[in-house]
N, C-alpha and C. Protein backbone atom coordinates (compact mmCIF):
# COMPACT_ATOMS: atom_id res chain seq x y z
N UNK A 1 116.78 237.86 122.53
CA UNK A 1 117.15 236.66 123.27
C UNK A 1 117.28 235.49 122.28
N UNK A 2 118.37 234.87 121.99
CA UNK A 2 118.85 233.78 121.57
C UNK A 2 117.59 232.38 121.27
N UNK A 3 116.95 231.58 120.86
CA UNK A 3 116.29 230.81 121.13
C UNK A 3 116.57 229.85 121.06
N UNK A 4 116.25 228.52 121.82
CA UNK A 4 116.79 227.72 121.89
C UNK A 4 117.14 226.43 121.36
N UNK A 5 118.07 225.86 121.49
CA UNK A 5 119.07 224.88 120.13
C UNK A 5 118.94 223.68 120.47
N UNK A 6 118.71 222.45 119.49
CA UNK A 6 119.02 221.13 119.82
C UNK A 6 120.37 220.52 119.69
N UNK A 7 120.90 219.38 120.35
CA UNK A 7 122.24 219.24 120.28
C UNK A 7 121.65 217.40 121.02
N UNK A 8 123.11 216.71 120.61
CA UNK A 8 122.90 215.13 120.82
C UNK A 8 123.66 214.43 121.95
N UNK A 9 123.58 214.24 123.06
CA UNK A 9 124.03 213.24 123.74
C UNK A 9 124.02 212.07 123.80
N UNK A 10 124.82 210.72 123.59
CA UNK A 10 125.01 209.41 124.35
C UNK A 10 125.46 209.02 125.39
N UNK A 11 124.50 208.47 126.21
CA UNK A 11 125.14 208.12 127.48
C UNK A 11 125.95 206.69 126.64
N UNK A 12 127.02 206.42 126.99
CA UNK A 12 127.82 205.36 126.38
C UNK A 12 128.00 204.04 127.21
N UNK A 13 128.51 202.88 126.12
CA UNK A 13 127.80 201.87 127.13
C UNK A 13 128.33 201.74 128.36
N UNK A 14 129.64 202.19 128.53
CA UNK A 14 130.19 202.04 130.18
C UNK A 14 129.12 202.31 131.06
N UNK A 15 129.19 204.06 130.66
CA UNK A 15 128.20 204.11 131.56
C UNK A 15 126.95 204.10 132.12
N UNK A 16 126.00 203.25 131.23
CA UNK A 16 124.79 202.60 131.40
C UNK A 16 125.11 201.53 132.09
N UNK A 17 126.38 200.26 131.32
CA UNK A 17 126.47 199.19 132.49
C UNK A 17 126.79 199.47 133.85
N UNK A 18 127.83 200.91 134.10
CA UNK A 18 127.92 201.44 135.26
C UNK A 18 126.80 201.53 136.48
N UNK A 19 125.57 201.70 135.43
CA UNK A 19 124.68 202.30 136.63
C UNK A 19 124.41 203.91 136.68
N UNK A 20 125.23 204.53 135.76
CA UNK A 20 125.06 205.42 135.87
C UNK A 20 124.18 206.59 134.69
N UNK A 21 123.24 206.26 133.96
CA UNK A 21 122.40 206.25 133.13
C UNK A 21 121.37 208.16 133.60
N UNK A 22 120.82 207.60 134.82
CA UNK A 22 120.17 208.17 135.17
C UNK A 22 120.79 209.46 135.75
N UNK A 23 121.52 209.13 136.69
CA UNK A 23 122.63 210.02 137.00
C UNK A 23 122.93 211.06 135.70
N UNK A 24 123.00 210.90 135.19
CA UNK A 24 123.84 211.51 133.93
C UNK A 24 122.96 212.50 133.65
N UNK A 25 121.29 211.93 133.24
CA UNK A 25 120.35 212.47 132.48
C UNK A 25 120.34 213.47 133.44
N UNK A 26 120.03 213.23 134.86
CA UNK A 26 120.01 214.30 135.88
C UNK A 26 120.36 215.44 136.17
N UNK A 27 122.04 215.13 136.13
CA UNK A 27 122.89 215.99 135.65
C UNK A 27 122.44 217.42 134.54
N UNK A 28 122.15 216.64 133.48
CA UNK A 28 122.30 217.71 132.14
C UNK A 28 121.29 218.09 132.70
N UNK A 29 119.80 217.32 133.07
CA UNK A 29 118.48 218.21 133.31
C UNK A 29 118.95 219.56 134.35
N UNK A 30 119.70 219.52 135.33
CA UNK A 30 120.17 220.24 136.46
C UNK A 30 121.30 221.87 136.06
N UNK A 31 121.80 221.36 134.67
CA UNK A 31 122.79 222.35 133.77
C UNK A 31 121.72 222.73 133.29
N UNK A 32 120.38 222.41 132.93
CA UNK A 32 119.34 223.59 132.11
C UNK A 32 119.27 222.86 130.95
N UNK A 33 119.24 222.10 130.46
CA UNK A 33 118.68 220.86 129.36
C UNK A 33 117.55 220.26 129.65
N UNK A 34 116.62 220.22 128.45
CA UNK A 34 115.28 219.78 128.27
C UNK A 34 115.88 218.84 127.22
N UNK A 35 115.10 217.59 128.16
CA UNK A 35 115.18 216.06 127.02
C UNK A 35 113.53 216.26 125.93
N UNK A 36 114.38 216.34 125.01
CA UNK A 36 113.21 216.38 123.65
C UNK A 36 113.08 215.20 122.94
N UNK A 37 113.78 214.01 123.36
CA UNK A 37 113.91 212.63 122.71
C UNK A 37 115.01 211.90 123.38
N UNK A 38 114.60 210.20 123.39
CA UNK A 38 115.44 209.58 123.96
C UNK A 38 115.36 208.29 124.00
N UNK A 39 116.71 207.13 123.39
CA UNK A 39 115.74 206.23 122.81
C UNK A 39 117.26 204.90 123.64
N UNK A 40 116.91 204.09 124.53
CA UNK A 40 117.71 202.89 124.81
C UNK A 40 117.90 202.45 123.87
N UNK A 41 119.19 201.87 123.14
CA UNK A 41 119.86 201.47 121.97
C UNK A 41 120.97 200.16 122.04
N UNK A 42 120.63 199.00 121.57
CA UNK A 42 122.07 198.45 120.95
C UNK A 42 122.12 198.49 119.34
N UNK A 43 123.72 199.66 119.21
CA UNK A 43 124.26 199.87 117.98
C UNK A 43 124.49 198.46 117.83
N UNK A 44 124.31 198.24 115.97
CA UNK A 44 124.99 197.30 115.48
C UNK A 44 126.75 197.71 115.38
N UNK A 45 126.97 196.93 114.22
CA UNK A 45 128.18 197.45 113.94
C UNK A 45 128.24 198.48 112.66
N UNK A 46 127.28 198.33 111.83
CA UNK A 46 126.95 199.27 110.63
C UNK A 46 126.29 200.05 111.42
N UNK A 47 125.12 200.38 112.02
CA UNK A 47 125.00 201.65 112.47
C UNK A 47 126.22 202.35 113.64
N UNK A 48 126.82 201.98 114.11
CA UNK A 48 127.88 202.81 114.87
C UNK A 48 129.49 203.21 113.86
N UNK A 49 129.36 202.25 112.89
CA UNK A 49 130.12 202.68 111.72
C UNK A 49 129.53 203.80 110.57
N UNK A 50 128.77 203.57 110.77
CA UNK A 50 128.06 205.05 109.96
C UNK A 50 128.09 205.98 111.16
N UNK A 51 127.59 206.42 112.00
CA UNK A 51 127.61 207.45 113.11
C UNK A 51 128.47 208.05 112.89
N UNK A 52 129.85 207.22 113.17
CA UNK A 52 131.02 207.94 113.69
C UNK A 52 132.01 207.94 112.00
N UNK A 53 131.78 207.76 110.95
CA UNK A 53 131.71 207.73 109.94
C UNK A 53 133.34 208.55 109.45
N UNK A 54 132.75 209.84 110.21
CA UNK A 54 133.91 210.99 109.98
C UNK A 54 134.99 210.67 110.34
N UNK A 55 135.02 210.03 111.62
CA UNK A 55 136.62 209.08 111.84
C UNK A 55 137.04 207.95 111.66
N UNK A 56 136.55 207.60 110.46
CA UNK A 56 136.71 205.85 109.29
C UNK A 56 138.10 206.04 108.93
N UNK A 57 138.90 207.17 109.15
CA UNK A 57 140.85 207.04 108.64
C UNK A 57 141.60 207.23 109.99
N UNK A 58 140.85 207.61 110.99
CA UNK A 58 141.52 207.50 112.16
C UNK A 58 141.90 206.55 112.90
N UNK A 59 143.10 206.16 113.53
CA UNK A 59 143.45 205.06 114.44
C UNK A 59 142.66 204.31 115.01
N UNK A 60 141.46 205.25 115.80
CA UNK A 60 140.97 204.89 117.00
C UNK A 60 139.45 204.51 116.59
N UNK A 61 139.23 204.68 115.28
CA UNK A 61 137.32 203.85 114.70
C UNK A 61 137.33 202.72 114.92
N UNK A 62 138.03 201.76 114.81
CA UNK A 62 137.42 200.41 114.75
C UNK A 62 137.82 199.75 116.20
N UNK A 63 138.47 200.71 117.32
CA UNK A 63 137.92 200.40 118.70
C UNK A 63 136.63 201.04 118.99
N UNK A 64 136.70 202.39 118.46
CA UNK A 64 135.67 203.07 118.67
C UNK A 64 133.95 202.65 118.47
N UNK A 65 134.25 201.82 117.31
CA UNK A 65 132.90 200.95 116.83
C UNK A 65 132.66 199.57 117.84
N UNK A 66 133.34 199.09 118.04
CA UNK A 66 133.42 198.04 118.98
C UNK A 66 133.02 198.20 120.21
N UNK A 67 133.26 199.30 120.85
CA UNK A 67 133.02 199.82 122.24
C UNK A 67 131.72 199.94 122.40
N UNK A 68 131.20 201.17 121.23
CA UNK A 68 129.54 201.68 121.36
C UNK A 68 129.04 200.69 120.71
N UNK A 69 129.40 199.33 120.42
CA UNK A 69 128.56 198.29 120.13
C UNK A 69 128.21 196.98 121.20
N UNK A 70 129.51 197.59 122.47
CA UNK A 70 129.38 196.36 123.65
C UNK A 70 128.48 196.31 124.30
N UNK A 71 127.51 197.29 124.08
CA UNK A 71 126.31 197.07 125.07
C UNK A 71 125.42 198.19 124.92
N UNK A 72 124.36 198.31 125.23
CA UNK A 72 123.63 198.97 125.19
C UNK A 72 123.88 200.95 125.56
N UNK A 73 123.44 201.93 124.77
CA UNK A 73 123.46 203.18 125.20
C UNK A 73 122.03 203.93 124.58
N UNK A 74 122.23 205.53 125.45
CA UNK A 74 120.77 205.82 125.32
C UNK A 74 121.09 207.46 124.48
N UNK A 75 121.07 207.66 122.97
CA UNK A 75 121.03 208.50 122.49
C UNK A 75 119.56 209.81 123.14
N UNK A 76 119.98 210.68 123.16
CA UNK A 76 119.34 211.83 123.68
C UNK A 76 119.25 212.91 123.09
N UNK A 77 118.12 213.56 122.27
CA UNK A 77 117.86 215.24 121.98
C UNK A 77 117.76 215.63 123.06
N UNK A 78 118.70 217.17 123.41
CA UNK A 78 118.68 217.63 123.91
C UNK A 78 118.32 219.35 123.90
N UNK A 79 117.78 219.96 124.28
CA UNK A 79 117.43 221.52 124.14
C UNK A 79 117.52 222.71 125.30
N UNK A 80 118.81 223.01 124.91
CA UNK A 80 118.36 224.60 125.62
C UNK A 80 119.35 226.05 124.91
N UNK A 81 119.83 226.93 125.22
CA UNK A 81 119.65 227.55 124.49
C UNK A 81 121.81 227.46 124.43
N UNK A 82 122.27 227.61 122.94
CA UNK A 82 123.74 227.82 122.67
C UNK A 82 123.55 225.98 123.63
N UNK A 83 123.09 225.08 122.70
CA UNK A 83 122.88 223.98 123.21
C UNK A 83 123.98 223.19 123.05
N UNK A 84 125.10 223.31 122.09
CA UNK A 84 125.96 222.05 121.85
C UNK A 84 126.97 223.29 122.43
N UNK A 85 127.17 224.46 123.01
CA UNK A 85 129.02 224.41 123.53
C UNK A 85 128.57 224.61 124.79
N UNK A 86 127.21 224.52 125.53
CA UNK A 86 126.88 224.14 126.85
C UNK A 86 127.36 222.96 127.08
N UNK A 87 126.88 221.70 126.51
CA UNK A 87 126.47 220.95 126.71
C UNK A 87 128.17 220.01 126.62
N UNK A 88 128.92 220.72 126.01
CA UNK A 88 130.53 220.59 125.49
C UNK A 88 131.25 220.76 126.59
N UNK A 89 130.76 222.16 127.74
CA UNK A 89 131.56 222.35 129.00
C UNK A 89 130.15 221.80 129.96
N UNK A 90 129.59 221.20 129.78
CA UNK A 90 128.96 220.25 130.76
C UNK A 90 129.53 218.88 131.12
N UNK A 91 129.66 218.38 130.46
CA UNK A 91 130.62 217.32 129.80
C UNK A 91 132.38 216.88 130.63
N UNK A 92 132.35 218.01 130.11
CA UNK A 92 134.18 217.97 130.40
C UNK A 92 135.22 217.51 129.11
N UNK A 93 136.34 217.57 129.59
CA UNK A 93 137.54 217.18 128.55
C UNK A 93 137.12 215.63 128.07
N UNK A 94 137.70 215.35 126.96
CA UNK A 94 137.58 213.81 126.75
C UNK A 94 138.19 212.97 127.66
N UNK A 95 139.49 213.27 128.20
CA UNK A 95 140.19 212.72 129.10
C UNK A 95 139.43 213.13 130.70
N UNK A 96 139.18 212.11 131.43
CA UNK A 96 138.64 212.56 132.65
C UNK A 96 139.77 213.21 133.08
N UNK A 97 140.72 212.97 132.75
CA UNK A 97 141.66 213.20 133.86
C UNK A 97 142.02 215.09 133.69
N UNK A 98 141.45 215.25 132.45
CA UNK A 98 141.89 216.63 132.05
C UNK A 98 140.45 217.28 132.33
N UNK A 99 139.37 216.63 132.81
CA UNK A 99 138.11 217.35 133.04
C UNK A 99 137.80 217.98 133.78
N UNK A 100 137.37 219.31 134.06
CA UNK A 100 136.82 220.35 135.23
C UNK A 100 136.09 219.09 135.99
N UNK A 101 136.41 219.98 137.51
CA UNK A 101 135.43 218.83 138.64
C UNK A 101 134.12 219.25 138.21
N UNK A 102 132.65 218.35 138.69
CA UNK A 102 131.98 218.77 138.63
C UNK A 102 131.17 218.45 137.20
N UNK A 103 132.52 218.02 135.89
CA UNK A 103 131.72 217.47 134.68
C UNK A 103 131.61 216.14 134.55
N UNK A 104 130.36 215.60 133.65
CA UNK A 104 130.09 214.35 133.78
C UNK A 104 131.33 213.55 133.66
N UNK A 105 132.24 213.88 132.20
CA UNK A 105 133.34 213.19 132.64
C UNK A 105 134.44 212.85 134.09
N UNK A 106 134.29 213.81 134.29
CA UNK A 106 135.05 214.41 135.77
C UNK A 106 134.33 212.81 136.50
N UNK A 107 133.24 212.68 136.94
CA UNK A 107 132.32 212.19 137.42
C UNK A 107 132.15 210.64 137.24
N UNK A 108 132.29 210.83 135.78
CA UNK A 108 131.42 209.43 135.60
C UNK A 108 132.20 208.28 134.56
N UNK A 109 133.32 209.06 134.05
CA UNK A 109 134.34 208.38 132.97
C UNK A 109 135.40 207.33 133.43
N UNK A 110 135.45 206.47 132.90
CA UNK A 110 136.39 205.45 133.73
C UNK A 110 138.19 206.13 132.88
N UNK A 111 137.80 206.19 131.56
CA UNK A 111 139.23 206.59 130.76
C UNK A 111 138.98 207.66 129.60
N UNK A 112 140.08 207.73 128.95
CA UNK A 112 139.78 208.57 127.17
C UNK A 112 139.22 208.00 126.58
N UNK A 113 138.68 206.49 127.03
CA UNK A 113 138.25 205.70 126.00
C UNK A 113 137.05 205.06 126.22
N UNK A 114 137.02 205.06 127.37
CA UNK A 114 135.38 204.82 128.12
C UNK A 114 134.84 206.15 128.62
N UNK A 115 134.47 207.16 128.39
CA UNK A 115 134.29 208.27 128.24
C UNK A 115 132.88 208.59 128.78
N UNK A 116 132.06 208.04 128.88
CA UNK A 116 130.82 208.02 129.47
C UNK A 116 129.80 208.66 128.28
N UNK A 117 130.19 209.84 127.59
CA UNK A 117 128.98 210.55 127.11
C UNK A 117 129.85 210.95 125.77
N UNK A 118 129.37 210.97 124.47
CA UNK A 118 129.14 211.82 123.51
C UNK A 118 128.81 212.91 123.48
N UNK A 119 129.07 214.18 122.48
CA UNK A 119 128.36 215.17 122.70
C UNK A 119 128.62 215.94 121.31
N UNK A 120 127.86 216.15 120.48
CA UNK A 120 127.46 216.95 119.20
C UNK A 120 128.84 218.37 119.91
N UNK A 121 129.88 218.41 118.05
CA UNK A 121 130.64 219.39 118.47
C UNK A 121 130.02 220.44 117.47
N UNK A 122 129.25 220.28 116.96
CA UNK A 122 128.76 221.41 116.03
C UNK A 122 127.39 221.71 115.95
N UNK A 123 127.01 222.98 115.41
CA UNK A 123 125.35 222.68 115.16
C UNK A 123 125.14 221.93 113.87
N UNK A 124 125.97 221.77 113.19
CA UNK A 124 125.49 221.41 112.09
C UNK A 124 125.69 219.89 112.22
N UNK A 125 126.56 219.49 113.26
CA UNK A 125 126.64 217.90 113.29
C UNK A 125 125.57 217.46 114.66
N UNK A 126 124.80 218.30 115.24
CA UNK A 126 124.13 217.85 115.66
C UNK A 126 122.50 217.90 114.92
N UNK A 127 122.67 218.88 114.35
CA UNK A 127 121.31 218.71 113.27
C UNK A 127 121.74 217.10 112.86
N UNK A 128 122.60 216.84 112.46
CA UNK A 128 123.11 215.43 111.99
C UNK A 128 122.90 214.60 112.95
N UNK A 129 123.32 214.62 113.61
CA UNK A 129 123.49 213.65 114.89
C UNK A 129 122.33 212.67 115.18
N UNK A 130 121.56 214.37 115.96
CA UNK A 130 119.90 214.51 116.41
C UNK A 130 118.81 213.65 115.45
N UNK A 131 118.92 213.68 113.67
CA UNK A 131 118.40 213.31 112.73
C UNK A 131 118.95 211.57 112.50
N UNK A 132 120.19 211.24 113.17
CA UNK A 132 120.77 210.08 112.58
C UNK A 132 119.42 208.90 113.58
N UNK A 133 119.41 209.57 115.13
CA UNK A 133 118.47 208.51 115.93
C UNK A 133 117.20 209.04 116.06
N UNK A 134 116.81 210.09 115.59
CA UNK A 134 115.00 210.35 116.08
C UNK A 134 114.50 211.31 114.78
N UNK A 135 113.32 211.00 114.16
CA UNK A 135 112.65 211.85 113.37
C UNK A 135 112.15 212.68 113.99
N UNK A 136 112.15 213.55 113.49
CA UNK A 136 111.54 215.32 113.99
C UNK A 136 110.11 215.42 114.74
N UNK A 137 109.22 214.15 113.91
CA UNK A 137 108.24 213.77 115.03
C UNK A 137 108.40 213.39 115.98
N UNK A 138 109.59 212.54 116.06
CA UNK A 138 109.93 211.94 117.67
C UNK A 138 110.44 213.14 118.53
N UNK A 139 110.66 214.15 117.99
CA UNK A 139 111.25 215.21 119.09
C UNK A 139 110.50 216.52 119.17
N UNK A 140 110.28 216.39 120.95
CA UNK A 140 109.27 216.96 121.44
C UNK A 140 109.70 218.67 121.74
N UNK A 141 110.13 219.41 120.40
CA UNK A 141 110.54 220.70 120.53
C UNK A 141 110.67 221.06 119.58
N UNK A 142 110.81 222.10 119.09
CA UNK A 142 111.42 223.38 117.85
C UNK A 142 112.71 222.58 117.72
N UNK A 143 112.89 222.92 116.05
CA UNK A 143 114.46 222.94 115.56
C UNK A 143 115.43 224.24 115.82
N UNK A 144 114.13 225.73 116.01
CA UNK A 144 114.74 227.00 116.12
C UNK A 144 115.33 227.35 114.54
C-alpha cells in the first residue's frame, strides 16, 4: 500500500475575500485530505515573486504577483495518499469554465484568473512548495 504524500494548497485571495475559505478546506477534508499545516497569509510582493518564480518570463507573473498580493490567503500542507494528482482532479481545470462539476474550481472560481486555489503540480514542487511556507516542525505528519 502506497503511503501517504504531502502536497500544497492556497486558498487564493478571491476566495478568502469571497467567504469562501472554509468551504474549500471542507471540501478537500471531504476528498480524503488531512490538513498537516496551515498558515493565514499576506504575500508581500518579494515573497509571491519568489513562489511563483518559475513563471518570471511568462506574460501572466506580474498580474499573477499582484493578485496573490491583494489580500490575504491561507497556504495549506496537505496529506493523503498520490497527494498532489488527487488533489489536481479535486481542484478542477484552471479555467472554471473547463472544470468537472463538483471541483472547487467548478464551485468556487470567479475566472482563469481568480482561480480560487493553487495546487502543487509535482512532488517535487510540492516538497518545494510545502517547505517555501512551513518548516517540517510546523507540519503535523510524515514526509513519506
Amino acid at each position: 500500500m502506497p503511503s501517504p504524500s504531502l502536497t500544497l494548497a492556497i486558498v487564493k485571495p478571491d476566495a478568502v475575500a469571497a467567504g469562501n475559505t472554509g468551504k474549500i478546506v471542507a471540501h478537500l477534508e471531504q476528498a480524503g485530505f488531512t490538513l498537516r499545516a496551515a498558515s493565514l497569509v499576506r504575500l508581500s510582493p518579494a515573497e509571491a515573486g519568489a513562489f511563483y518564480a518559475v513563471h518570471r518570463e511568462r506574460p501572466f507573473y506580474a498580474g499573477l504577483v499582484e493578485f496573490m498580493t491583494s489580500g490575504p490567503c491561507l497556504p495549506m500542507a496537505l496529506e493523503r495518499e498520490d497527494a498532489v494528482a488527487q488533489l489536481r482532479t479535486a481542484i478542477g481545470a484552471t479555467d472554471p469554465a473547463e472544470a468537472a462539476p463538483g471541483t472547487i474550481r467548478k464551485l468556487y472560481a470567479e475566472s482563469k484568473g481568480k482561480n480560487a486555489i493553487h495546487a502543487s503540480d509535482s512532488d517535487e514542487n510540492a516538497r518545494r512548495e510545502v517547505g517555501f511556507f512551513f518548516s517540517e516542525g510546523e507540519v503535523a505528519g510524515l514526509w513519506g
